[in-house]
C-alpha atoms as a PDB file:
ATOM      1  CA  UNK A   1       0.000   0.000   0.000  1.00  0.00           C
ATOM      2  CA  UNK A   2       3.113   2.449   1.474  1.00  0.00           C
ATOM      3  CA  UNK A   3       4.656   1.838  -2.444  1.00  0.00           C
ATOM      4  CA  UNK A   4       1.300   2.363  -4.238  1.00  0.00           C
ATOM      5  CA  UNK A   5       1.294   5.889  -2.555  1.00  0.00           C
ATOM      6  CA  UNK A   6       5.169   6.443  -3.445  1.00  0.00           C
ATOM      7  CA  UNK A   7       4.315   6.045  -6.978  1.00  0.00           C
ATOM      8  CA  UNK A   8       1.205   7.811  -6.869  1.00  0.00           C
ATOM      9  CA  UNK A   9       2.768  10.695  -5.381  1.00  0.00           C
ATOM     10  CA  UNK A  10       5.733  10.329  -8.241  1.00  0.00           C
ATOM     11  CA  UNK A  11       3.335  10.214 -11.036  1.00  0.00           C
ATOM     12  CA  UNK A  12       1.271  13.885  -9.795  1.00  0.00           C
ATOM     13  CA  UNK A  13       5.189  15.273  -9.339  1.00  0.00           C
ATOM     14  CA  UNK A  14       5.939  14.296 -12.861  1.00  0.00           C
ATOM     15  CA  UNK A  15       2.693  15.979 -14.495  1.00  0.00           C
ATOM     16  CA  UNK A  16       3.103  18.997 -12.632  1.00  0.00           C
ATOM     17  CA  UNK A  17       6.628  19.415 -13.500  1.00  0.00           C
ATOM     18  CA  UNK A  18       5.727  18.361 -17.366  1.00  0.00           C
ATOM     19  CA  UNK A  19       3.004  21.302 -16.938  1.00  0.00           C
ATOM     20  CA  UNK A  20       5.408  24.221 -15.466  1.00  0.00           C
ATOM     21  CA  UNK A  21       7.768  23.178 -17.998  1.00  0.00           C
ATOM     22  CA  UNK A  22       5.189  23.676 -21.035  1.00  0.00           C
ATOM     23  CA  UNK A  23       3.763  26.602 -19.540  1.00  0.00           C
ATOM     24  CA  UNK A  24       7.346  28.145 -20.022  1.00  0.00           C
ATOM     25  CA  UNK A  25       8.210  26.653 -23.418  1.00  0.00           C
ATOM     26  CA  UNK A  26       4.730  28.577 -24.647  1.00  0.00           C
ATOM     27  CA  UNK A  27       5.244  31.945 -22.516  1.00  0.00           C
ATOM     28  CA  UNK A  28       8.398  32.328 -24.911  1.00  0.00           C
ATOM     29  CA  UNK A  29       7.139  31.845 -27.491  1.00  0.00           C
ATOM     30  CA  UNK A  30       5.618  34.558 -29.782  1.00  0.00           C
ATOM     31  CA  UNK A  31       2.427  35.797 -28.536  1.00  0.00           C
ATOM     32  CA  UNK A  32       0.669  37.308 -31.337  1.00  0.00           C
ATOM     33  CA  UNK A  33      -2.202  34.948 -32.769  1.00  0.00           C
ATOM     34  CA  UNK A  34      -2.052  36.141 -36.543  1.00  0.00           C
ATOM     35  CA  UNK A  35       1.590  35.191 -36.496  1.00  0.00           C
ATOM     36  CA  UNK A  36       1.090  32.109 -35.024  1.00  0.00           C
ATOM     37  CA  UNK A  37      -1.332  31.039 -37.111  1.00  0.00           C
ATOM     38  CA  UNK A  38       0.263  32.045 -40.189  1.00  0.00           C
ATOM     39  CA  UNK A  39       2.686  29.409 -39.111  1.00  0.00           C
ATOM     40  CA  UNK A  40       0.453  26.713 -39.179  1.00  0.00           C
ATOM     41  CA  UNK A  41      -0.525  27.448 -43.028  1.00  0.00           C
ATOM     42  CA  UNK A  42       1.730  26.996 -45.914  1.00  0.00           C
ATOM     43  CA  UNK A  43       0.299  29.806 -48.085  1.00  0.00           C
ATOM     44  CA  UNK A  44       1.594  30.038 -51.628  1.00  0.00           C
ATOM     45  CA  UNK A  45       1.643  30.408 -55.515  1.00  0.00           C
ATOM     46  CA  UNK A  46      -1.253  29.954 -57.010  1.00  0.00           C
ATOM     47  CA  UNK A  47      -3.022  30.342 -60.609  1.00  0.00           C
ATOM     48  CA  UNK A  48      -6.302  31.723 -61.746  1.00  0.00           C
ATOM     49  CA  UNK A  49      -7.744  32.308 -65.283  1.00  0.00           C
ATOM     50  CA  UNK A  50      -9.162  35.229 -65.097  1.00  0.00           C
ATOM     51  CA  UNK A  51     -11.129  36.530 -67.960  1.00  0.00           C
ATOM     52  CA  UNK A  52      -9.487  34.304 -69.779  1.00  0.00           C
ATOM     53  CA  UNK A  53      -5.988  35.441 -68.993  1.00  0.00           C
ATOM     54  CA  UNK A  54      -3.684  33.680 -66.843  1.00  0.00           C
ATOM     55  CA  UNK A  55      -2.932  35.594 -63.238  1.00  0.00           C
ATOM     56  CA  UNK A  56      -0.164  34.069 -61.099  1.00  0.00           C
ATOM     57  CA  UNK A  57       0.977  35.144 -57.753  1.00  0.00           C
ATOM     58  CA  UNK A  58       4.523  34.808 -57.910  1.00  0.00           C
ATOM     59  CA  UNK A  59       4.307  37.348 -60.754  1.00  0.00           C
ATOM     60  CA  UNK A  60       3.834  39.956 -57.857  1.00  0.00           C
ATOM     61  CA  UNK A  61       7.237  39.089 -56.687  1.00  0.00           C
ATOM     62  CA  UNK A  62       8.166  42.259 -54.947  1.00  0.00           C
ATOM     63  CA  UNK A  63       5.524  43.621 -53.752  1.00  0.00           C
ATOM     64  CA  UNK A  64       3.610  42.922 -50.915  1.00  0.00           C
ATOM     65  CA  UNK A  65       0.584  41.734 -51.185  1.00  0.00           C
ATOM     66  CA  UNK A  66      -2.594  41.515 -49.450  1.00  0.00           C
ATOM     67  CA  UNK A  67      -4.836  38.639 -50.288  1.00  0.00           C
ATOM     68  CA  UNK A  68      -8.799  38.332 -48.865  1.00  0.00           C
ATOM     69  CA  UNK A  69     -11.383  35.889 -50.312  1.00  0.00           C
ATOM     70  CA  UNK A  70     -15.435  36.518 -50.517  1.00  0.00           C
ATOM     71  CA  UNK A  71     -17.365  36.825 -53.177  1.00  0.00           C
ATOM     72  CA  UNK A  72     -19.776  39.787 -55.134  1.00  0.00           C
ATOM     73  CA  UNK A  73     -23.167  39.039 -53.501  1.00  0.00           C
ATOM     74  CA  UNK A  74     -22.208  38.513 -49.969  1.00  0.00           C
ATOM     75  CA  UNK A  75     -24.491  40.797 -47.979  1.00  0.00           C
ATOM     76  CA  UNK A  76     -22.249  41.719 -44.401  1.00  0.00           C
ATOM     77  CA  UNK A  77     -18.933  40.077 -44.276  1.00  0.00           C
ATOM     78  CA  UNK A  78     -17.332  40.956 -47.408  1.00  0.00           C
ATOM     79  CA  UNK A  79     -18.113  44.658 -47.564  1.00  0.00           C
ATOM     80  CA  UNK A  80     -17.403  44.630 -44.125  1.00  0.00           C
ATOM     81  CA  UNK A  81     -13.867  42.901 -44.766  1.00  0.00           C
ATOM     82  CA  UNK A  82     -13.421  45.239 -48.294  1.00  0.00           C
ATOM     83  CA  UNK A  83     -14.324  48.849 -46.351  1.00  0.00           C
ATOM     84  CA  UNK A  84     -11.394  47.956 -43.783  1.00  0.00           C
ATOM     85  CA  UNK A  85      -9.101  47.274 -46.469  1.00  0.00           C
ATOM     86  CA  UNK A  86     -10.371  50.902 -48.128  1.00  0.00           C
ATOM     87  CA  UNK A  87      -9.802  52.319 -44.880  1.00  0.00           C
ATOM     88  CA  UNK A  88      -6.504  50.878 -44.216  1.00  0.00           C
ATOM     89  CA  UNK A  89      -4.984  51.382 -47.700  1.00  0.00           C
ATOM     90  CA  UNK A  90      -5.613  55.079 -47.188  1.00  0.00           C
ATOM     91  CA  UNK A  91      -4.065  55.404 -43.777  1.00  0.00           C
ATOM     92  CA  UNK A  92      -1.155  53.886 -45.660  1.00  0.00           C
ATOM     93  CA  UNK A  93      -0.498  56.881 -48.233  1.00  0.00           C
ATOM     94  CA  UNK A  94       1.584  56.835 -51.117  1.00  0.00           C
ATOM     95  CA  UNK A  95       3.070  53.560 -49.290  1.00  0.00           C
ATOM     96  CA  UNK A  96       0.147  51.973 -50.302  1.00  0.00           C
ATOM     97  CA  UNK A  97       0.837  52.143 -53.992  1.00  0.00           C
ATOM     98  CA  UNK A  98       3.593  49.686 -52.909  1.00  0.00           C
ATOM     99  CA  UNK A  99       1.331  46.969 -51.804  1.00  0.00           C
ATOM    100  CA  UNK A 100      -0.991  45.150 -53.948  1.00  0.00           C
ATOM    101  CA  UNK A 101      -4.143  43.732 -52.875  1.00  0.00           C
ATOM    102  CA  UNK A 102      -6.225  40.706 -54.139  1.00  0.00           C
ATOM    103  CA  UNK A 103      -9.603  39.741 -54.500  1.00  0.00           C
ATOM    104  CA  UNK A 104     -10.130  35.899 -55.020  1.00  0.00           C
ATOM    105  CA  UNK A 105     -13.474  35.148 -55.482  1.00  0.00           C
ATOM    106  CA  UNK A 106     -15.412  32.141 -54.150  1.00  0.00           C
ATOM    107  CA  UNK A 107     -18.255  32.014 -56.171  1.00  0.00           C
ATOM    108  CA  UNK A 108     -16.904  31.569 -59.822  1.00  0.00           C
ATOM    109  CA  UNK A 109     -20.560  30.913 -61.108  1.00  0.00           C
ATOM    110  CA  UNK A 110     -21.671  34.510 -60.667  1.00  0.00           C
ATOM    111  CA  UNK A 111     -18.245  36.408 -60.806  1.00  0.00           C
ATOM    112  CA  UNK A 112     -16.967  36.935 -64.291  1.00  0.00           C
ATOM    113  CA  UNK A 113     -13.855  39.324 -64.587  1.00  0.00           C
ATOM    114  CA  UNK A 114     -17.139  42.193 -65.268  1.00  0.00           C
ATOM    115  CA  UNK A 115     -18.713  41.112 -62.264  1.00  0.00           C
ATOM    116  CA  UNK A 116     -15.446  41.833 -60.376  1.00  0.00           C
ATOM    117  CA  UNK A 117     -14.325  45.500 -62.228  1.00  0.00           C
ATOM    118  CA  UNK A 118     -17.765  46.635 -61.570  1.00  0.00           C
ATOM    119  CA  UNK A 119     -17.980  45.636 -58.052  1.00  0.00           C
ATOM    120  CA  UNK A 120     -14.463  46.252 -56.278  1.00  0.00           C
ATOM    121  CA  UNK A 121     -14.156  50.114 -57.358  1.00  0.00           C
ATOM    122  CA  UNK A 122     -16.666  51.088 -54.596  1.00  0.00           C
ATOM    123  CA  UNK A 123     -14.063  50.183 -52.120  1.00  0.00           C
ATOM    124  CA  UNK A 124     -10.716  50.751 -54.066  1.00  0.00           C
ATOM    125  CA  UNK A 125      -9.916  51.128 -57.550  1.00  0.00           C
ATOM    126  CA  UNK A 126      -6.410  49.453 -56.735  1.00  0.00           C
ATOM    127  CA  UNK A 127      -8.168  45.958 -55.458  1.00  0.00           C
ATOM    128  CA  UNK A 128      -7.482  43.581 -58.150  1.00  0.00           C
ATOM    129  CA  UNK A 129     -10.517  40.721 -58.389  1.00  0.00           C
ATOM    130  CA  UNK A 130      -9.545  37.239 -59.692  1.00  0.00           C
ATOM    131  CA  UNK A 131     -11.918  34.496 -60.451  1.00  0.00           C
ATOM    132  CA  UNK A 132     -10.761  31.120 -61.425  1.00  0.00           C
ATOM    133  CA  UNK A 133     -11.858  27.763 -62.530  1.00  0.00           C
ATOM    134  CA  UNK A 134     -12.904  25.457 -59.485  1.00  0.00           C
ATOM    135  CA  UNK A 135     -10.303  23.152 -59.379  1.00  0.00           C
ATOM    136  CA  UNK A 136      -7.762  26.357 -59.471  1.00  0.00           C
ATOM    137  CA  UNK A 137     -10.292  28.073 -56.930  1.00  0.00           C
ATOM    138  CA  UNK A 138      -9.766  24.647 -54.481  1.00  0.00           C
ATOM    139  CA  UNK A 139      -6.132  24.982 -54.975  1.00  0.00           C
ATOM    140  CA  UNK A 140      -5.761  28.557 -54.086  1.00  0.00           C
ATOM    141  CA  UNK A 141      -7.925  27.963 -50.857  1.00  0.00           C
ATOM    142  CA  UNK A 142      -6.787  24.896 -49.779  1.00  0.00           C
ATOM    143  CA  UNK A 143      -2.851  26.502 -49.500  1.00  0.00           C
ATOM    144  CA  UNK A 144      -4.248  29.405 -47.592  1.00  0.00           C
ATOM    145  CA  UNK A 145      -6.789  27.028 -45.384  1.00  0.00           C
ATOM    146  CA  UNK A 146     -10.178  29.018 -46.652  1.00  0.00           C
ATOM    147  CA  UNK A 147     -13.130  27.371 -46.018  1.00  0.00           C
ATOM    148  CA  UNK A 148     -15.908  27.873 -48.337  1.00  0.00           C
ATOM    149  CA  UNK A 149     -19.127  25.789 -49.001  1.00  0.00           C
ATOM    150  CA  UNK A 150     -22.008  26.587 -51.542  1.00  0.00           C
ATOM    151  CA  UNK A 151     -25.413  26.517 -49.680  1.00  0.00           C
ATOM    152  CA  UNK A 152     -29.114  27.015 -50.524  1.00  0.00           C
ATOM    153  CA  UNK A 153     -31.167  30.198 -49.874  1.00  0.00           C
ATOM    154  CA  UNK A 154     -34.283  31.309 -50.374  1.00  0.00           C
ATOM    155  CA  UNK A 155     -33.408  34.699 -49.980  1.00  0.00           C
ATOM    156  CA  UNK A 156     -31.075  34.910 -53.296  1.00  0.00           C
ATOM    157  CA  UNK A 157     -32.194  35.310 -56.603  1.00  0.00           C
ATOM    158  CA  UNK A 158     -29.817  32.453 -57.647  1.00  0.00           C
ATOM    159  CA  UNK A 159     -31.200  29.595 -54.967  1.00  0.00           C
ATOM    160  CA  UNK A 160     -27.625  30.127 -53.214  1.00  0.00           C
ATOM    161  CA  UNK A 161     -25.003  31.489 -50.948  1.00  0.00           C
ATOM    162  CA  UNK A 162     -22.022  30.753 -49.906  1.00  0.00           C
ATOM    163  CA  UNK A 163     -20.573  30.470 -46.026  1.00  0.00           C
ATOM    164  CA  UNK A 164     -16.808  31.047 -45.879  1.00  0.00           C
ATOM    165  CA  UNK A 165     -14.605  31.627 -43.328  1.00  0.00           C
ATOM    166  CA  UNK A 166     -13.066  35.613 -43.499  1.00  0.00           C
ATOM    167  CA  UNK A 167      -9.253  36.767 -42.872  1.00  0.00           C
ATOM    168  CA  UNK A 168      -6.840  39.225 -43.938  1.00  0.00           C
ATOM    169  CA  UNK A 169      -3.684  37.330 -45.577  1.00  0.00           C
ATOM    170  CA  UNK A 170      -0.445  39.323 -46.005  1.00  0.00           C
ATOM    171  CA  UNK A 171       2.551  37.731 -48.316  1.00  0.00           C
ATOM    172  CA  UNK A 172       5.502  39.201 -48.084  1.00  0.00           C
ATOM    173  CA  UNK A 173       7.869  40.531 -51.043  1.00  0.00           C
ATOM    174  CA  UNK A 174       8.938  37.170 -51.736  1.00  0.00           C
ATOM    175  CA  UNK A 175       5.573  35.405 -52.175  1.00  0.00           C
ATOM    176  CA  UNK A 176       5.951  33.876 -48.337  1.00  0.00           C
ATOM    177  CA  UNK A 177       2.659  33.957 -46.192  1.00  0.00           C
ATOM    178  CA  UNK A 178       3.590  35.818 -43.044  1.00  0.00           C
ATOM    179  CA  UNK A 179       0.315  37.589 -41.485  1.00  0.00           C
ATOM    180  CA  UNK A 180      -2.907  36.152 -41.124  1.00  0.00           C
ATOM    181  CA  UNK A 181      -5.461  38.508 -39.316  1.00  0.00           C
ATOM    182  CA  UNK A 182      -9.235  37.888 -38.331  1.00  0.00           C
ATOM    183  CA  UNK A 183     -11.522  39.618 -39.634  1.00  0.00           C
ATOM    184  CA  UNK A 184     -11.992  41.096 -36.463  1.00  0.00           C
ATOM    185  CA  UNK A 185      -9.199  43.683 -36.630  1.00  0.00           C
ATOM    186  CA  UNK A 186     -10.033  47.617 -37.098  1.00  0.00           C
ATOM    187  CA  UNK A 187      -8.081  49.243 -40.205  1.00  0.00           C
ATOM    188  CA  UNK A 188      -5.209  50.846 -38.185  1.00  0.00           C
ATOM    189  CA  UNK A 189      -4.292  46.888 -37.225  1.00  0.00           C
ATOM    190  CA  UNK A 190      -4.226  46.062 -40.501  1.00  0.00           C
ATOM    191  CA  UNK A 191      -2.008  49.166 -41.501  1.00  0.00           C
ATOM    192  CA  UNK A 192       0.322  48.525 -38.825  1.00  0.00           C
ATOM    193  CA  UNK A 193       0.944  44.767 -40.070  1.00  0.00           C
ATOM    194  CA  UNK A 194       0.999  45.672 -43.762  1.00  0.00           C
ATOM    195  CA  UNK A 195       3.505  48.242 -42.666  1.00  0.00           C
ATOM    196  CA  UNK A 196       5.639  45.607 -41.011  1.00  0.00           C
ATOM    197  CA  UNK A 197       5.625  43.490 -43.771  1.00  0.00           C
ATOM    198  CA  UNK A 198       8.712  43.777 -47.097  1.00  0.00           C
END
């Protein structure tokens, strides 16, 4: 019974010790979520016909880029998402004329490169929109970890919507993912990591 105890006593040293010693390994390590989860993403070049003429990321090489996904019809998120961008790019200034942002769309069915130029002026005439074939579309997404699904609705005029999840992805000059930011974050965050960012 006396050595059941020992051990028992042994084992609850062990875990605690195991516990102290994570806590430390993770209280040095860096603390800001949209770095650490860039880590866990490989990010990437990717392709996309658009309008019938091939776009590829690494021909921004360069330039920083930021990269959002969404489509023309969604009714909150993506103007939401687009008018922090706006807002952003013009606390940047003339620096912003060296970054280059992207507009992937996930709903290829409704947005044609028209679709797109008609659409993405409202916010900023410097937002480049890219739609793609679907296979290219699950290519792009998958390297960036998007999630996107096509659902019905009632309330559009085309039976459907589509639920995606929403971030701010910033590749630095040589096409390496380095940011990823929720879509939770106010403008002047968003300038500030941009900023950061060659």
């Amino acid at each position: 019974m006396k050595f059941k105890v020992i051990v028992i006593v042994l084992l609850f040293a062990i875990v605690g010790a195991g516990v102290w010693s994570g806590s430390k390994l993770f209280s040095n390590q860096e603390t800001d979520p949209s770095r650490m989860k860039a880590d866990f993403l490989r990010g990437g070049n990717f392709v996309m016909s658009s309008g019938g003429s091939k776009f590829e990321l690494a021909d921004l090489k360069g330039k920083v880029v930021l990269l959002y996904f969404g489509f023309t019809s969604c009714p909150d998120v993506c103007p939401t998402g687009l008018s922090v961008i706006k807002s952003a790019m013009t606390k940047l200034g003339e620096r912003a004329n060296d970054i280059q942002v992207l507009f992937i769309s996930l709903d290829p069915g409704r947005d044609d490169e028209s679709r797109l130029k008609a659409y993405l002026p409202f916010f900023d005439e410097r937002i480049v929109g890219l739609s793609g074939t679907s296979g290219e579309l699950a290519a792009a997404t998958k390297l960036y970890g998007v999630y996107y699904k096509k659902v019905k609705s009632d309330s559009s005029s085309f039976g459907y919507t589509i639920d995606h999840s929403a971030n701010y992805f910033v590749i630095d000059s040589e096409g390496q993912l380095v940011y990823v930011l929720d879509h939770s974050v106010d403008s002047d965050k968003l300038a500030e990591t941009i900023l950061k960012t060659h």
